[in-house]
PDB file of N, CA and C in Angstrom:
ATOM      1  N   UNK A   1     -30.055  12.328 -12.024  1.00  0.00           N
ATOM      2  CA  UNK A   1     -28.670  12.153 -11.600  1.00  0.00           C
ATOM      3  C   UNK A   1     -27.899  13.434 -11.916  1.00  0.00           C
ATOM      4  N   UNK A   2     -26.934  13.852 -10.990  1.00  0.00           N
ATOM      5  CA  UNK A   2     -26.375  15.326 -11.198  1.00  0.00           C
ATOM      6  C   UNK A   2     -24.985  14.819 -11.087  1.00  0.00           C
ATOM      7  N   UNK A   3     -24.101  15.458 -11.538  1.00  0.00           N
ATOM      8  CA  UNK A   3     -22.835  14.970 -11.137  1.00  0.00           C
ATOM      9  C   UNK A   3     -22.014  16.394  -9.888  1.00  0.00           C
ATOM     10  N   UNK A   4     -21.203  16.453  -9.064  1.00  0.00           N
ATOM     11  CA  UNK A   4     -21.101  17.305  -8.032  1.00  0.00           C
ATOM     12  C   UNK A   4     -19.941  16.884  -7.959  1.00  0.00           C
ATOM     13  N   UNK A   5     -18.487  18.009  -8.621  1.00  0.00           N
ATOM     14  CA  UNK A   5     -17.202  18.183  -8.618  1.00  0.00           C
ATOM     15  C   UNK A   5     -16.628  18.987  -7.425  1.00  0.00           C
ATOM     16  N   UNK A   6     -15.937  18.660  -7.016  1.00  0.00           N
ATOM     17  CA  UNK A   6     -14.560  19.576  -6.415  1.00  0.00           C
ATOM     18  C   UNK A   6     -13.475  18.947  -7.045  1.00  0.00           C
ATOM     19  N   UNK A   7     -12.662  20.208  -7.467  1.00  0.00           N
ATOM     20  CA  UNK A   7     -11.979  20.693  -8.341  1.00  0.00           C
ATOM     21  C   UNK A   7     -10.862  21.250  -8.103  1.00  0.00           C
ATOM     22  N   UNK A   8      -9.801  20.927  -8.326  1.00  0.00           N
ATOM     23  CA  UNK A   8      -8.356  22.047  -8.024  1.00  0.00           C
ATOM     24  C   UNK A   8      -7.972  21.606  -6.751  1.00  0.00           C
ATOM     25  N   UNK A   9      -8.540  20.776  -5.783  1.00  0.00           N
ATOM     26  CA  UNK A   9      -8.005  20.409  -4.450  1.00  0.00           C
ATOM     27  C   UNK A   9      -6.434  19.989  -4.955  1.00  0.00           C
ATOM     28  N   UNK A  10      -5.798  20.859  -3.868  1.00  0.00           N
ATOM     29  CA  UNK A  10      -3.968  21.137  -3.762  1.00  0.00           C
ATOM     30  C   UNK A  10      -3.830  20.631  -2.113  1.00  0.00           C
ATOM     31  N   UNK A  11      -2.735  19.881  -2.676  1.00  0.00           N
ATOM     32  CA  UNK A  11      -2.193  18.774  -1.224  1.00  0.00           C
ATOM     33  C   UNK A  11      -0.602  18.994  -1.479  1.00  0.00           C
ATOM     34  N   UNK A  12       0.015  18.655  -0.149  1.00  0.00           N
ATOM     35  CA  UNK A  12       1.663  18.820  -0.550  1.00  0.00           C
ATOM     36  C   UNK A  12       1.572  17.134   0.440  1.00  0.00           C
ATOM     37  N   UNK A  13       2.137  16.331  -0.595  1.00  0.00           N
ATOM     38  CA  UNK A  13       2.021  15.138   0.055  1.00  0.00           C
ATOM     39  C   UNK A  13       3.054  14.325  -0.255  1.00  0.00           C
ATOM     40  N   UNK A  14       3.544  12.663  -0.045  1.00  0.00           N
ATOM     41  CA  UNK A  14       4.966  12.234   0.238  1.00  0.00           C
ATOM     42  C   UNK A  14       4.512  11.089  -0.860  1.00  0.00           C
ATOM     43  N   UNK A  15       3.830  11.197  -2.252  1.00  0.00           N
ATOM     44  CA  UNK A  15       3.778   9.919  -2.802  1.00  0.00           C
ATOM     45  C   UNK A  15       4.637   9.800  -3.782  1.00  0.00           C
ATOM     46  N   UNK A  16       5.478   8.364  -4.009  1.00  0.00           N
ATOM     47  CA  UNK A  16       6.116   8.566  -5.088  1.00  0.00           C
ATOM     48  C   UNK A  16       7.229   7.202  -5.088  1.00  0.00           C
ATOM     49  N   UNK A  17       7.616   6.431  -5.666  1.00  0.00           N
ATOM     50  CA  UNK A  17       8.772   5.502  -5.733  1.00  0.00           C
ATOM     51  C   UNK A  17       9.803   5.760  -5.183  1.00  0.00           C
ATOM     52  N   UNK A  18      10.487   6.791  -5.593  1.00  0.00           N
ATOM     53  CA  UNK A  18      11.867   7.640  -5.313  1.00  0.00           C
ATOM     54  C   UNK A  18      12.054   7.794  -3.936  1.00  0.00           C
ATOM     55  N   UNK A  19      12.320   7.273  -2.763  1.00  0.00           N
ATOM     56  CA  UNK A  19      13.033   7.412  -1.717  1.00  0.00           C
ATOM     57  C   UNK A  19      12.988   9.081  -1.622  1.00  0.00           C
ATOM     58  N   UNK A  20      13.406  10.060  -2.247  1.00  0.00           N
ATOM     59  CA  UNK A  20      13.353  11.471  -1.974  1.00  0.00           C
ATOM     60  C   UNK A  20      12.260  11.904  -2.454  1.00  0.00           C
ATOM     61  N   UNK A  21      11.317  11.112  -2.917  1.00  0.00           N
ATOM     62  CA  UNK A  21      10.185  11.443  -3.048  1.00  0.00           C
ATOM     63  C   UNK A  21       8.909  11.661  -1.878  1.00  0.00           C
ATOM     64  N   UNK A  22       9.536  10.411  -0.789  1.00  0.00           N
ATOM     65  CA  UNK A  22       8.791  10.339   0.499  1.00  0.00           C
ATOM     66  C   UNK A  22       9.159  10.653   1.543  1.00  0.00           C
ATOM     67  N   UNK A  23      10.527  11.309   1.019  1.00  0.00           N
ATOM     68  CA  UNK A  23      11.068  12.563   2.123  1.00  0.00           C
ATOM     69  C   UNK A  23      10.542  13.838   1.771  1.00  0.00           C
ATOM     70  N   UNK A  24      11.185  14.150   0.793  1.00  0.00           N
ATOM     71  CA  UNK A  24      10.727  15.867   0.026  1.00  0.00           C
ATOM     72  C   UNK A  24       9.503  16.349  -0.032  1.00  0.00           C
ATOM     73  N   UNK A  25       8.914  14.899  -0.525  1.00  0.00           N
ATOM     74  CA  UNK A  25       7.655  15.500  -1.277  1.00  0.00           C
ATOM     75  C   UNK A  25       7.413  16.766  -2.059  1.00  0.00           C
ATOM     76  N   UNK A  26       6.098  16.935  -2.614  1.00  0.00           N
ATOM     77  CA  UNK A  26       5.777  17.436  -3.479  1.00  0.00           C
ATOM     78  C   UNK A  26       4.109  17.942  -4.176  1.00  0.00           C
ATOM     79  N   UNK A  27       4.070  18.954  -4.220  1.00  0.00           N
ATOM     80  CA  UNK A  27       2.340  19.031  -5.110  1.00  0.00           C
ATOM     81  C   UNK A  27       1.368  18.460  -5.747  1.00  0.00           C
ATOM     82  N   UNK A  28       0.299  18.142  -5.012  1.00  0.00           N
ATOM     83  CA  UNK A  28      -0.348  16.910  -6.322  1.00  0.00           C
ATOM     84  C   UNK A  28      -1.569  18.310  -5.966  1.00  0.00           C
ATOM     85  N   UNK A  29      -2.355  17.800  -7.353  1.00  0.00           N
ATOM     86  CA  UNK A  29      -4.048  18.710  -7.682  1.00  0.00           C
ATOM     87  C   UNK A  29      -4.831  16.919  -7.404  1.00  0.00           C
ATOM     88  N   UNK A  30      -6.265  17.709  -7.100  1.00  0.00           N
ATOM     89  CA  UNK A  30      -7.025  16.365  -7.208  1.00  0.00           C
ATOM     90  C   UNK A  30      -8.467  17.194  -7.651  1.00  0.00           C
ATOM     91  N   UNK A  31      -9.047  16.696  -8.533  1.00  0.00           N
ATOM     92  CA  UNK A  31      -9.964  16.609  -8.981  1.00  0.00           C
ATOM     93  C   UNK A  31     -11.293  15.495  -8.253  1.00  0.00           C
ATOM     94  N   UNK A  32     -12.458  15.477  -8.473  1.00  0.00           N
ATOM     95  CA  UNK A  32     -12.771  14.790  -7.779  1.00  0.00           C
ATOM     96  C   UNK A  32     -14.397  14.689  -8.561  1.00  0.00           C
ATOM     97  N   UNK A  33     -15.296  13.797  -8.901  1.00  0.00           N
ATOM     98  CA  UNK A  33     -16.479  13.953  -9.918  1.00  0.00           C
ATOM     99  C   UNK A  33     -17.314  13.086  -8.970  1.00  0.00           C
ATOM    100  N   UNK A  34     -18.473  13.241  -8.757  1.00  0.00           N
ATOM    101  CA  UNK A  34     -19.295  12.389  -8.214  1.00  0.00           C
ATOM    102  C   UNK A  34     -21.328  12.276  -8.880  1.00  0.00           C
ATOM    103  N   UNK A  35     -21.500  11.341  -9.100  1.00  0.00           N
ATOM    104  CA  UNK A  35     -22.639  11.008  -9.739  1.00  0.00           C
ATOM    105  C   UNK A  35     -23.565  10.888  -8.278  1.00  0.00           C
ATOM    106  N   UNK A  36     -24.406  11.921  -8.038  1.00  0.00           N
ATOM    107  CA  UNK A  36     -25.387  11.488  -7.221  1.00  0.00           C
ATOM    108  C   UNK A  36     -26.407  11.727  -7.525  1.00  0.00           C
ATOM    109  N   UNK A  37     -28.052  11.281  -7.051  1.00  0.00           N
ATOM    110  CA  UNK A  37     -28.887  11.482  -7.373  1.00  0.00           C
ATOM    111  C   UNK A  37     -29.513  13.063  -6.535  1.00  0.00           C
ATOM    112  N   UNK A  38     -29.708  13.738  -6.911  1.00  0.00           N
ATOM    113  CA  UNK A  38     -29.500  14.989  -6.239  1.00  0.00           C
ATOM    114  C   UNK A  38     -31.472  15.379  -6.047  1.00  0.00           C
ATOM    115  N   UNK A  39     -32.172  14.651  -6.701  1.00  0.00           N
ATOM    116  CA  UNK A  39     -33.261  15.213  -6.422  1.00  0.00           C
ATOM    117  C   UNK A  39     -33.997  15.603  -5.581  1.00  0.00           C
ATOM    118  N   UNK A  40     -34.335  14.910  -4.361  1.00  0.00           N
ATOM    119  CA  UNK A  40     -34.929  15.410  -3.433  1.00  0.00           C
ATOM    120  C   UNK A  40     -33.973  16.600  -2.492  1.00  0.00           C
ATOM    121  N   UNK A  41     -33.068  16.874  -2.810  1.00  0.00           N
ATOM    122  CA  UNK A  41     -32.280  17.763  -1.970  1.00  0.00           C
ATOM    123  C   UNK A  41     -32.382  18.880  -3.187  1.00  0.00           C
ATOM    124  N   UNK A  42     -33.073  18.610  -4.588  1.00  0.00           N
ATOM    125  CA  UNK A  42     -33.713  20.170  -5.778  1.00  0.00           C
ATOM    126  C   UNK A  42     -34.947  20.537  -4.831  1.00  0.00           C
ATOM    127  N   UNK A  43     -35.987  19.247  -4.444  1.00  0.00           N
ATOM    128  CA  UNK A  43     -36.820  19.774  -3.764  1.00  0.00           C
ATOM    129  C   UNK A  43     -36.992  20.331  -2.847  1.00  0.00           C
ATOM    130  N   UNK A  44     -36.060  19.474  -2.074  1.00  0.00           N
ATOM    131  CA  UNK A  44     -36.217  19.759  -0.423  1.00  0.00           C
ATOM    132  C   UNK A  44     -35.040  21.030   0.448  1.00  0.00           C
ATOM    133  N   UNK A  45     -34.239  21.197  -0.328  1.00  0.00           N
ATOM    134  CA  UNK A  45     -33.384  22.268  -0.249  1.00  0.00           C
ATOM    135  C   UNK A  45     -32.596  22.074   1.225  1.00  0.00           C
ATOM    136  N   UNK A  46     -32.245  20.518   1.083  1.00  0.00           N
ATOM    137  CA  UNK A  46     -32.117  20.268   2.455  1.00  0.00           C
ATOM    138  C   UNK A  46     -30.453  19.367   2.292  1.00  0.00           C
ATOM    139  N   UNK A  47     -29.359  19.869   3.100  1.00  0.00           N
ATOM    140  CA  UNK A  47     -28.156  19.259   2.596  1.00  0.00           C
ATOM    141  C   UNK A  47     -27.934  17.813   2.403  1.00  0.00           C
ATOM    142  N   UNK A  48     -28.688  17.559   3.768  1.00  0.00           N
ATOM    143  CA  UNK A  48     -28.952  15.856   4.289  1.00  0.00           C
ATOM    144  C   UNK A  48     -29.659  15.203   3.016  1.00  0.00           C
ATOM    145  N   UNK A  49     -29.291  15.842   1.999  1.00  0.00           N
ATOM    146  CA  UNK A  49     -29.792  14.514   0.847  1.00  0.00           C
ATOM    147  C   UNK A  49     -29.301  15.333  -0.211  1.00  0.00           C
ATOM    148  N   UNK A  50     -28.299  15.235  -0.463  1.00  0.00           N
ATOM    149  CA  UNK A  50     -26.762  15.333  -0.974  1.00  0.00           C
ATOM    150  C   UNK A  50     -25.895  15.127  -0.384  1.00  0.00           C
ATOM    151  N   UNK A  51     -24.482  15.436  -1.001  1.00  0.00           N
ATOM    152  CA  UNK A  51     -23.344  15.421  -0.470  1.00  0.00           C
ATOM    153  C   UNK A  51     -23.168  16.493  -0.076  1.00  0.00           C
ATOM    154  N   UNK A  52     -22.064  16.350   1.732  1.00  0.00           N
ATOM    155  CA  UNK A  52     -21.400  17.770   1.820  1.00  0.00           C
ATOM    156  C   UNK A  52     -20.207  17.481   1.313  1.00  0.00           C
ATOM    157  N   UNK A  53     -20.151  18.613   0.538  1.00  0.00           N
ATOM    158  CA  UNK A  53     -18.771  18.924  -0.113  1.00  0.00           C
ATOM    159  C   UNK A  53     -17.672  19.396   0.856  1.00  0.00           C
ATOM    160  N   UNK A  54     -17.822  19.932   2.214  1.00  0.00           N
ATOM    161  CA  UNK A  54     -16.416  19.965   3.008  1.00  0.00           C
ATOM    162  C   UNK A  54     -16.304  18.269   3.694  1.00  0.00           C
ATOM    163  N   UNK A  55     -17.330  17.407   4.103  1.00  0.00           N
ATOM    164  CA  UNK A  55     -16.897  16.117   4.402  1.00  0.00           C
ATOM    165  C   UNK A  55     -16.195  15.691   3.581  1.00  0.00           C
ATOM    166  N   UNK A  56     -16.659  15.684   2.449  1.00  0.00           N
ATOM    167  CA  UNK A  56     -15.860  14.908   1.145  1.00  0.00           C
ATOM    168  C   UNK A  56     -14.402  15.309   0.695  1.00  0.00           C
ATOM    169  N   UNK A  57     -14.580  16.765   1.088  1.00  0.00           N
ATOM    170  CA  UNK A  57     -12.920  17.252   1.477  1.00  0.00           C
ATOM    171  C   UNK A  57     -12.089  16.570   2.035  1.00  0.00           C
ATOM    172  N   UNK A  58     -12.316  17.216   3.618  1.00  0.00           N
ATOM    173  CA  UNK A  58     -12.357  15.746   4.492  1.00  0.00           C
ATOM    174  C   UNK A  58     -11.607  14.576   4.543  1.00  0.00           C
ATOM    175  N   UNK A  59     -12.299  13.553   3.707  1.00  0.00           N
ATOM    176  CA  UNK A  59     -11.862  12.528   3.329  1.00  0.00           C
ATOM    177  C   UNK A  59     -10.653  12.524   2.637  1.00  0.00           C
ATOM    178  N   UNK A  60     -10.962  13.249   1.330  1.00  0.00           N
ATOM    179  CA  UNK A  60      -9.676  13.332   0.635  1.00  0.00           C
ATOM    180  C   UNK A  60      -8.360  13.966   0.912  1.00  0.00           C
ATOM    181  N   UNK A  61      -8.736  14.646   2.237  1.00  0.00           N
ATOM    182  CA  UNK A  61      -7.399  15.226   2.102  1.00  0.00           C
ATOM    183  C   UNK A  61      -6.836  13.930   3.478  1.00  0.00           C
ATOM    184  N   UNK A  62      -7.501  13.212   4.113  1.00  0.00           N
ATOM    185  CA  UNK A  62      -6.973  12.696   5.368  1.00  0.00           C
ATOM    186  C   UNK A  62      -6.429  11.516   4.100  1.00  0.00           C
ATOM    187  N   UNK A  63      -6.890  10.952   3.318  1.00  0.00           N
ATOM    188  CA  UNK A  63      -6.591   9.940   2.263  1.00  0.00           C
ATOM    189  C   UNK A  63      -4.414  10.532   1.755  1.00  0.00           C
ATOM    190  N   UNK A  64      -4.857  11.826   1.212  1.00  0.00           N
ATOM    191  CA  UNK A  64      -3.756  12.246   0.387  1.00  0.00           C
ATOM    192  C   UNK A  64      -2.707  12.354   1.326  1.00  0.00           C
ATOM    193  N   UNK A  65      -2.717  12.619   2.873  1.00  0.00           N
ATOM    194  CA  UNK A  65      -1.753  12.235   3.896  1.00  0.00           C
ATOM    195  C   UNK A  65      -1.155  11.498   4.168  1.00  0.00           C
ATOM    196  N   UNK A  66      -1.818   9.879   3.748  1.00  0.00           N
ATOM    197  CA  UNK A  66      -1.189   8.522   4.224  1.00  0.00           C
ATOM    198  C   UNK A  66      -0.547   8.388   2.825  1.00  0.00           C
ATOM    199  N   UNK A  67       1.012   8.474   2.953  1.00  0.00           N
ATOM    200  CA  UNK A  67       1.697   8.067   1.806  1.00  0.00           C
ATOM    201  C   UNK A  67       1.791   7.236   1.461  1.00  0.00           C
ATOM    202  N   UNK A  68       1.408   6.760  -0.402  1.00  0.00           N
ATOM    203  CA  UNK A  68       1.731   5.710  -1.092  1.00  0.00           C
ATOM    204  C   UNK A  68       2.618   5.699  -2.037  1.00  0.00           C
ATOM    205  N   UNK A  69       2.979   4.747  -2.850  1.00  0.00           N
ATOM    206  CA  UNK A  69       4.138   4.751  -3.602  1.00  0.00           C
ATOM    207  C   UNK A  69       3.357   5.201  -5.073  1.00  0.00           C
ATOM    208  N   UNK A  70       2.694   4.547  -5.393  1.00  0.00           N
ATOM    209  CA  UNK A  70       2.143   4.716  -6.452  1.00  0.00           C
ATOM    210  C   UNK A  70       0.156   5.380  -6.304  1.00  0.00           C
ATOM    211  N   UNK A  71       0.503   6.486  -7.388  1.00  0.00           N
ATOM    212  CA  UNK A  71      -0.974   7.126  -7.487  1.00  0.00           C
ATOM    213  C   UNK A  71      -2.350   6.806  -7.703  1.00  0.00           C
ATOM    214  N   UNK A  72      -2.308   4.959  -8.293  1.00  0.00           N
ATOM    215  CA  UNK A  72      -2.967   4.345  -8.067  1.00  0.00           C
ATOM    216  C   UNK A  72      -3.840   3.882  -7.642  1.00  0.00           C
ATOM    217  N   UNK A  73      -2.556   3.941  -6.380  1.00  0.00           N
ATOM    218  CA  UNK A  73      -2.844   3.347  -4.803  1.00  0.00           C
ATOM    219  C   UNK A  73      -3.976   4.297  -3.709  1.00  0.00           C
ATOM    220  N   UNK A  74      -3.117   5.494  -3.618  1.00  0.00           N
ATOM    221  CA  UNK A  74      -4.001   6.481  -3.039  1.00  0.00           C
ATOM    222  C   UNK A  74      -4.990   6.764  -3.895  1.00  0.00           C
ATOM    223  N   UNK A  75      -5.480   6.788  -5.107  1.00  0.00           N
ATOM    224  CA  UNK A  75      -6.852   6.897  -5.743  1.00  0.00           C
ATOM    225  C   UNK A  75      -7.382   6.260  -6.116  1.00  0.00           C
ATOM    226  N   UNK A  76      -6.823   4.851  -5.975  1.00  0.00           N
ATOM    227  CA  UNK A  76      -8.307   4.093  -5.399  1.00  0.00           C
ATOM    228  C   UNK A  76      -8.834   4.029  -3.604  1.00  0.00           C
ATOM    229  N   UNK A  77      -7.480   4.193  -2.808  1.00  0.00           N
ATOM    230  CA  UNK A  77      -8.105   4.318  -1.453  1.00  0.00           C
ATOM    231  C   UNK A  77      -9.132   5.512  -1.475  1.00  0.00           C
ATOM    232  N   UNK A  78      -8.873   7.053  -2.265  1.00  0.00           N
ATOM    233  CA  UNK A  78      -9.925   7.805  -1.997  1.00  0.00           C
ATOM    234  C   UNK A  78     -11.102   7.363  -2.469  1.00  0.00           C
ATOM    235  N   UNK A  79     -10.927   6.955  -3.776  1.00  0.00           N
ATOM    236  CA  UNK A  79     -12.331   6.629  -4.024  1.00  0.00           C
ATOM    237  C   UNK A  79     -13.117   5.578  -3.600  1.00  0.00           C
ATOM    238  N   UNK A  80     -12.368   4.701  -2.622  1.00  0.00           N
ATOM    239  CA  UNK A  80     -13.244   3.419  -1.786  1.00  0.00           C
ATOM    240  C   UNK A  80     -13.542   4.277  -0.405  1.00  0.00           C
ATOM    241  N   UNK A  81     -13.274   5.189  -0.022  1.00  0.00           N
ATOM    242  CA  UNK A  81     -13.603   5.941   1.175  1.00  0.00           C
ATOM    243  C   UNK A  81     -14.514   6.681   0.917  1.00  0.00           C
ATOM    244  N   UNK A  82     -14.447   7.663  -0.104  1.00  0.00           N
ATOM    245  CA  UNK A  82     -15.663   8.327  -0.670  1.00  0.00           C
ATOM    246  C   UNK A  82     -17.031   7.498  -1.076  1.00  0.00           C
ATOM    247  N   UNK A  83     -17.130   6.510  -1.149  1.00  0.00           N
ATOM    248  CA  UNK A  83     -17.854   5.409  -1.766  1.00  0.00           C
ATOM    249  C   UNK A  83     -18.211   4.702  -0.578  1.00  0.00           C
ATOM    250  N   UNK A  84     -17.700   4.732   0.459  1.00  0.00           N
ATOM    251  CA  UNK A  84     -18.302   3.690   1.772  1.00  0.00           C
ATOM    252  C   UNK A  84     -18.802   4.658   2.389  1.00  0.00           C
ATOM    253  N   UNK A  85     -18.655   5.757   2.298  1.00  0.00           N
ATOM    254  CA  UNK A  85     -18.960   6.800   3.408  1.00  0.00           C
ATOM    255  C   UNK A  85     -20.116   7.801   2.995  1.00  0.00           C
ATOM    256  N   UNK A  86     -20.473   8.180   1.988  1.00  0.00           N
ATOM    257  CA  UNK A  86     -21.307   8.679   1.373  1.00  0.00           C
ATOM    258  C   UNK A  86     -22.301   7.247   0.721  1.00  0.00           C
ATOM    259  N   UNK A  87     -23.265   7.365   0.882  1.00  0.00           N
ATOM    260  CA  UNK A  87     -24.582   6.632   0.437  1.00  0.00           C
ATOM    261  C   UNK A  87     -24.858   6.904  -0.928  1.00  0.00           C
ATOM    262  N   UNK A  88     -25.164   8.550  -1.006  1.00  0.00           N
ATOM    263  CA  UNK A  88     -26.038   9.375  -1.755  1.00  0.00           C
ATOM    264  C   UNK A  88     -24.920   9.184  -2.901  1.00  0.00           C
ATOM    265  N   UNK A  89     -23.268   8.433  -3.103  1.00  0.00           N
ATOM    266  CA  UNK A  89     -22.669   8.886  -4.072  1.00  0.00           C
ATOM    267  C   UNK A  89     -22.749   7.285  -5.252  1.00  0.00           C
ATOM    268  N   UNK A  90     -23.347   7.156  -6.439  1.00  0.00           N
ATOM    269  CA  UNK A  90     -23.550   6.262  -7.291  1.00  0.00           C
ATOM    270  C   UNK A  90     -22.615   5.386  -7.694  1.00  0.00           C
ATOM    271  N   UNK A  91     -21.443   6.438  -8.519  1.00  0.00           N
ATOM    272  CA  UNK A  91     -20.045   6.016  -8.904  1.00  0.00           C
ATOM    273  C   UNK A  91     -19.366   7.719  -8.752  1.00  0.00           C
ATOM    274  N   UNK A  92     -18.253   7.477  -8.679  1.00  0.00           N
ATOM    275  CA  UNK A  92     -17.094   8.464  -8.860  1.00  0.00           C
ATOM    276  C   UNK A  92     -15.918   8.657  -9.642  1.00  0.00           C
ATOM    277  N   UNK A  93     -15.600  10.017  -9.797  1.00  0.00           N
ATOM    278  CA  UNK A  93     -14.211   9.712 -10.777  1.00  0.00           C
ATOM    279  C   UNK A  93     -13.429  10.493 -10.346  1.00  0.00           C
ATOM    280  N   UNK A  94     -12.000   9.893 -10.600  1.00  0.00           N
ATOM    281  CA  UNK A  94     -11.282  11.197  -9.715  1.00  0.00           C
ATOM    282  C   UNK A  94      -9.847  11.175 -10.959  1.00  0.00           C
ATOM    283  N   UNK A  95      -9.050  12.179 -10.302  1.00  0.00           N
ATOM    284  CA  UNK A  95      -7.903  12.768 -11.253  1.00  0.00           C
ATOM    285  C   UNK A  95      -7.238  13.022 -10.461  1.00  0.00           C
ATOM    286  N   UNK A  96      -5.949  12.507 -10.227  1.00  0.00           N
ATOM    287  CA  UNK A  96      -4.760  13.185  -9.426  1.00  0.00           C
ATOM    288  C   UNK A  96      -3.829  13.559 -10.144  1.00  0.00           C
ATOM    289  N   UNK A  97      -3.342  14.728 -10.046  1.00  0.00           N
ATOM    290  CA  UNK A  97      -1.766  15.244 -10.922  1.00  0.00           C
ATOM    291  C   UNK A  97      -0.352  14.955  -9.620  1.00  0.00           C
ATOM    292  N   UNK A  98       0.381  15.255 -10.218  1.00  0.00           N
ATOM    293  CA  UNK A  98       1.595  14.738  -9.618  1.00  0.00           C
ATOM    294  C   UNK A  98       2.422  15.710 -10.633  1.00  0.00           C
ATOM    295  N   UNK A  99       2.836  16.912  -9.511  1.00  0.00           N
ATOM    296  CA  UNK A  99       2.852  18.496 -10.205  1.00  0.00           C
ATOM    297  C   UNK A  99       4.805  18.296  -9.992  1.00  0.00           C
ATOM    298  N   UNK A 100       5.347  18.919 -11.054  1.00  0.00           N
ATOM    299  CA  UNK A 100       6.471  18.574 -11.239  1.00  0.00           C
ATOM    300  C   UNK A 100       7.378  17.307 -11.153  1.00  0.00           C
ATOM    301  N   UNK A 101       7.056  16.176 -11.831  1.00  0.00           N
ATOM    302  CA  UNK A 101       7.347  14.732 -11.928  1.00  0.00           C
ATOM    303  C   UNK A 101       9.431  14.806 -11.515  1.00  0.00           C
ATOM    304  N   UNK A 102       9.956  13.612 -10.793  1.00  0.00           N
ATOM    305  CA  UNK A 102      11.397  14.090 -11.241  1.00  0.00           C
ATOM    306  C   UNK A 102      11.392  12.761 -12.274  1.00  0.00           C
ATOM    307  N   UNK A 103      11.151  13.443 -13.296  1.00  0.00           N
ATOM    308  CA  UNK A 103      11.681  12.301 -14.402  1.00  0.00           C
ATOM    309  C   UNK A 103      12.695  12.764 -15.417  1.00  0.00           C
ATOM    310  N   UNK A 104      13.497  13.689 -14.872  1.00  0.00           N
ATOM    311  CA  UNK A 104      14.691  13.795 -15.778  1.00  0.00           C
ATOM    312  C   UNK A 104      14.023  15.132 -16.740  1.00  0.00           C
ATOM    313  N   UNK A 105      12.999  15.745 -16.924  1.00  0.00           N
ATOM    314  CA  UNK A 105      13.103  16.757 -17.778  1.00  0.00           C
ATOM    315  C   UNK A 105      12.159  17.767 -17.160  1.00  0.00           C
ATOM    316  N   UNK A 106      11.788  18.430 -17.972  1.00  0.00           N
ATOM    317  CA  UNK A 106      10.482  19.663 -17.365  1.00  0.00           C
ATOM    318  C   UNK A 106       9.425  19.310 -17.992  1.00  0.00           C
ATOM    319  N   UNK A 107       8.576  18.924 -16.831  1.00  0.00           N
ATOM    320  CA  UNK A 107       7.182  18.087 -17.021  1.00  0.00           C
ATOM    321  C   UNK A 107       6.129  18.809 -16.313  1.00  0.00           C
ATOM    322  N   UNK A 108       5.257  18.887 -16.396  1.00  0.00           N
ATOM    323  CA  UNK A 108       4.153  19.463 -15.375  1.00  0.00           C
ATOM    324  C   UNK A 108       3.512  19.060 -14.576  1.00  0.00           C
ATOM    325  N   UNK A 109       2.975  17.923 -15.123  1.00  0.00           N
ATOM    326  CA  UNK A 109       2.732  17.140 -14.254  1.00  0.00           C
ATOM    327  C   UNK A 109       2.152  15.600 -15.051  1.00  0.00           C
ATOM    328  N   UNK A 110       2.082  14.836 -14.133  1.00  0.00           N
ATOM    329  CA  UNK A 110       1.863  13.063 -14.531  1.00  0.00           C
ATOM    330  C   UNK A 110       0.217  12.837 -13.484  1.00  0.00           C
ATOM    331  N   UNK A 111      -0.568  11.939 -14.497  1.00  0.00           N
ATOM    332  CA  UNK A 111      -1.909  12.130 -13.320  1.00  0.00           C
ATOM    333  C   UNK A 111      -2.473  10.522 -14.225  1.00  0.00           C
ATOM    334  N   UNK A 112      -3.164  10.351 -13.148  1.00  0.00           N
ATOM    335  CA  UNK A 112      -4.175   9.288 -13.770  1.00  0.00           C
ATOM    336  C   UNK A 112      -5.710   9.930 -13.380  1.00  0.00           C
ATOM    337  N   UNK A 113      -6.397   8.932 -13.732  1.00  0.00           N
ATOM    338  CA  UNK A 113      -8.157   9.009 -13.768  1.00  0.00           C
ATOM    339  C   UNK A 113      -8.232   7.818 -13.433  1.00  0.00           C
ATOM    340  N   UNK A 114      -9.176   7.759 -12.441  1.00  0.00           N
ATOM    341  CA  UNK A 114      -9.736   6.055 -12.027  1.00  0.00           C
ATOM    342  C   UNK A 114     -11.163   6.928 -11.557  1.00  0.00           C
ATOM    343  N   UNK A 115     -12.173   5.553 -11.761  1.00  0.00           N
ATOM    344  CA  UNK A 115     -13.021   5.557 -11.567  1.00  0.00           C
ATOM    345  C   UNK A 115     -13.707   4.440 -11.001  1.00  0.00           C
ATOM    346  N   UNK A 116     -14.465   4.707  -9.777  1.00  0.00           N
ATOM    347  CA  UNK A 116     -15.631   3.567  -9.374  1.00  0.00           C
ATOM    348  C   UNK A 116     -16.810   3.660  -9.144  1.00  0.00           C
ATOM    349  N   UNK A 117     -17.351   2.408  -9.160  1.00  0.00           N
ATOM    350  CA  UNK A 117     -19.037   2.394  -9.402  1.00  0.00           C
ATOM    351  C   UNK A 117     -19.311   1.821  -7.924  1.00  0.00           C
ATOM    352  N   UNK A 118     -20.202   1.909  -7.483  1.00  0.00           N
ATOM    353  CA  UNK A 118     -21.135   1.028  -6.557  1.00  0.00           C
ATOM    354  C   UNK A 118     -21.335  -0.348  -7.190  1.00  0.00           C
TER     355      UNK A 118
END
């Protein structure tokens, strides 16, 4: 089992409670971890047994488009899309930031971690 990250994915997207949140919008990072079994693609040097990492892009960024209110929301939709659509992926974990919060002070950002299994 190997695990196979993309990392630092930057979206300017409309999620957020705040009414000027889903106008304005704002910067989120996404992280992204995936447990696959990677072996026959050590042997076979063949993509078709792994993941492609621009599909999986892909996904996440058509995911981070459809605005939700809460970060939750959109990371568990990515990670049930990444997870129906990829075979080769076991469980996943992902990280979204939410880059300058308006919560009244200077913050950097607010993020969760969710994770799913098969």
């Amino acid at each position: 089992m190997s695990v196979i990250s993309i990392e630092g994915m930057e979206f300017y997207a409309y999620h957020g409670c705040f009414e000027e949140e889903q106008v304005v919008g704002t910067w989120f990072e996404v992280d992204l971890f995936m447990n696959v079994d990677t072996l026959e693609a050590e042997q076979q040097d063949d993509l078709k047994k792994t993941v492609n990492y621009q599909q999986v892009y892909q996904v996440v960024k058509r995911e981070m488009m459809l605005p939700s209110k809460l970060l939750e929301h959109v990371g568990n939709r990515i990670l049930t899309a990444i997870c129906s659509e990829f075979s080769t992926i076991q469980s996943a974990q992902l990280k979204i930031k939410k880059k300058n919060p308006p919560l009244g002070g200077k913050i950097n950002f607010v993020s969760i971690l969710l994770e799913q299994k098969r």
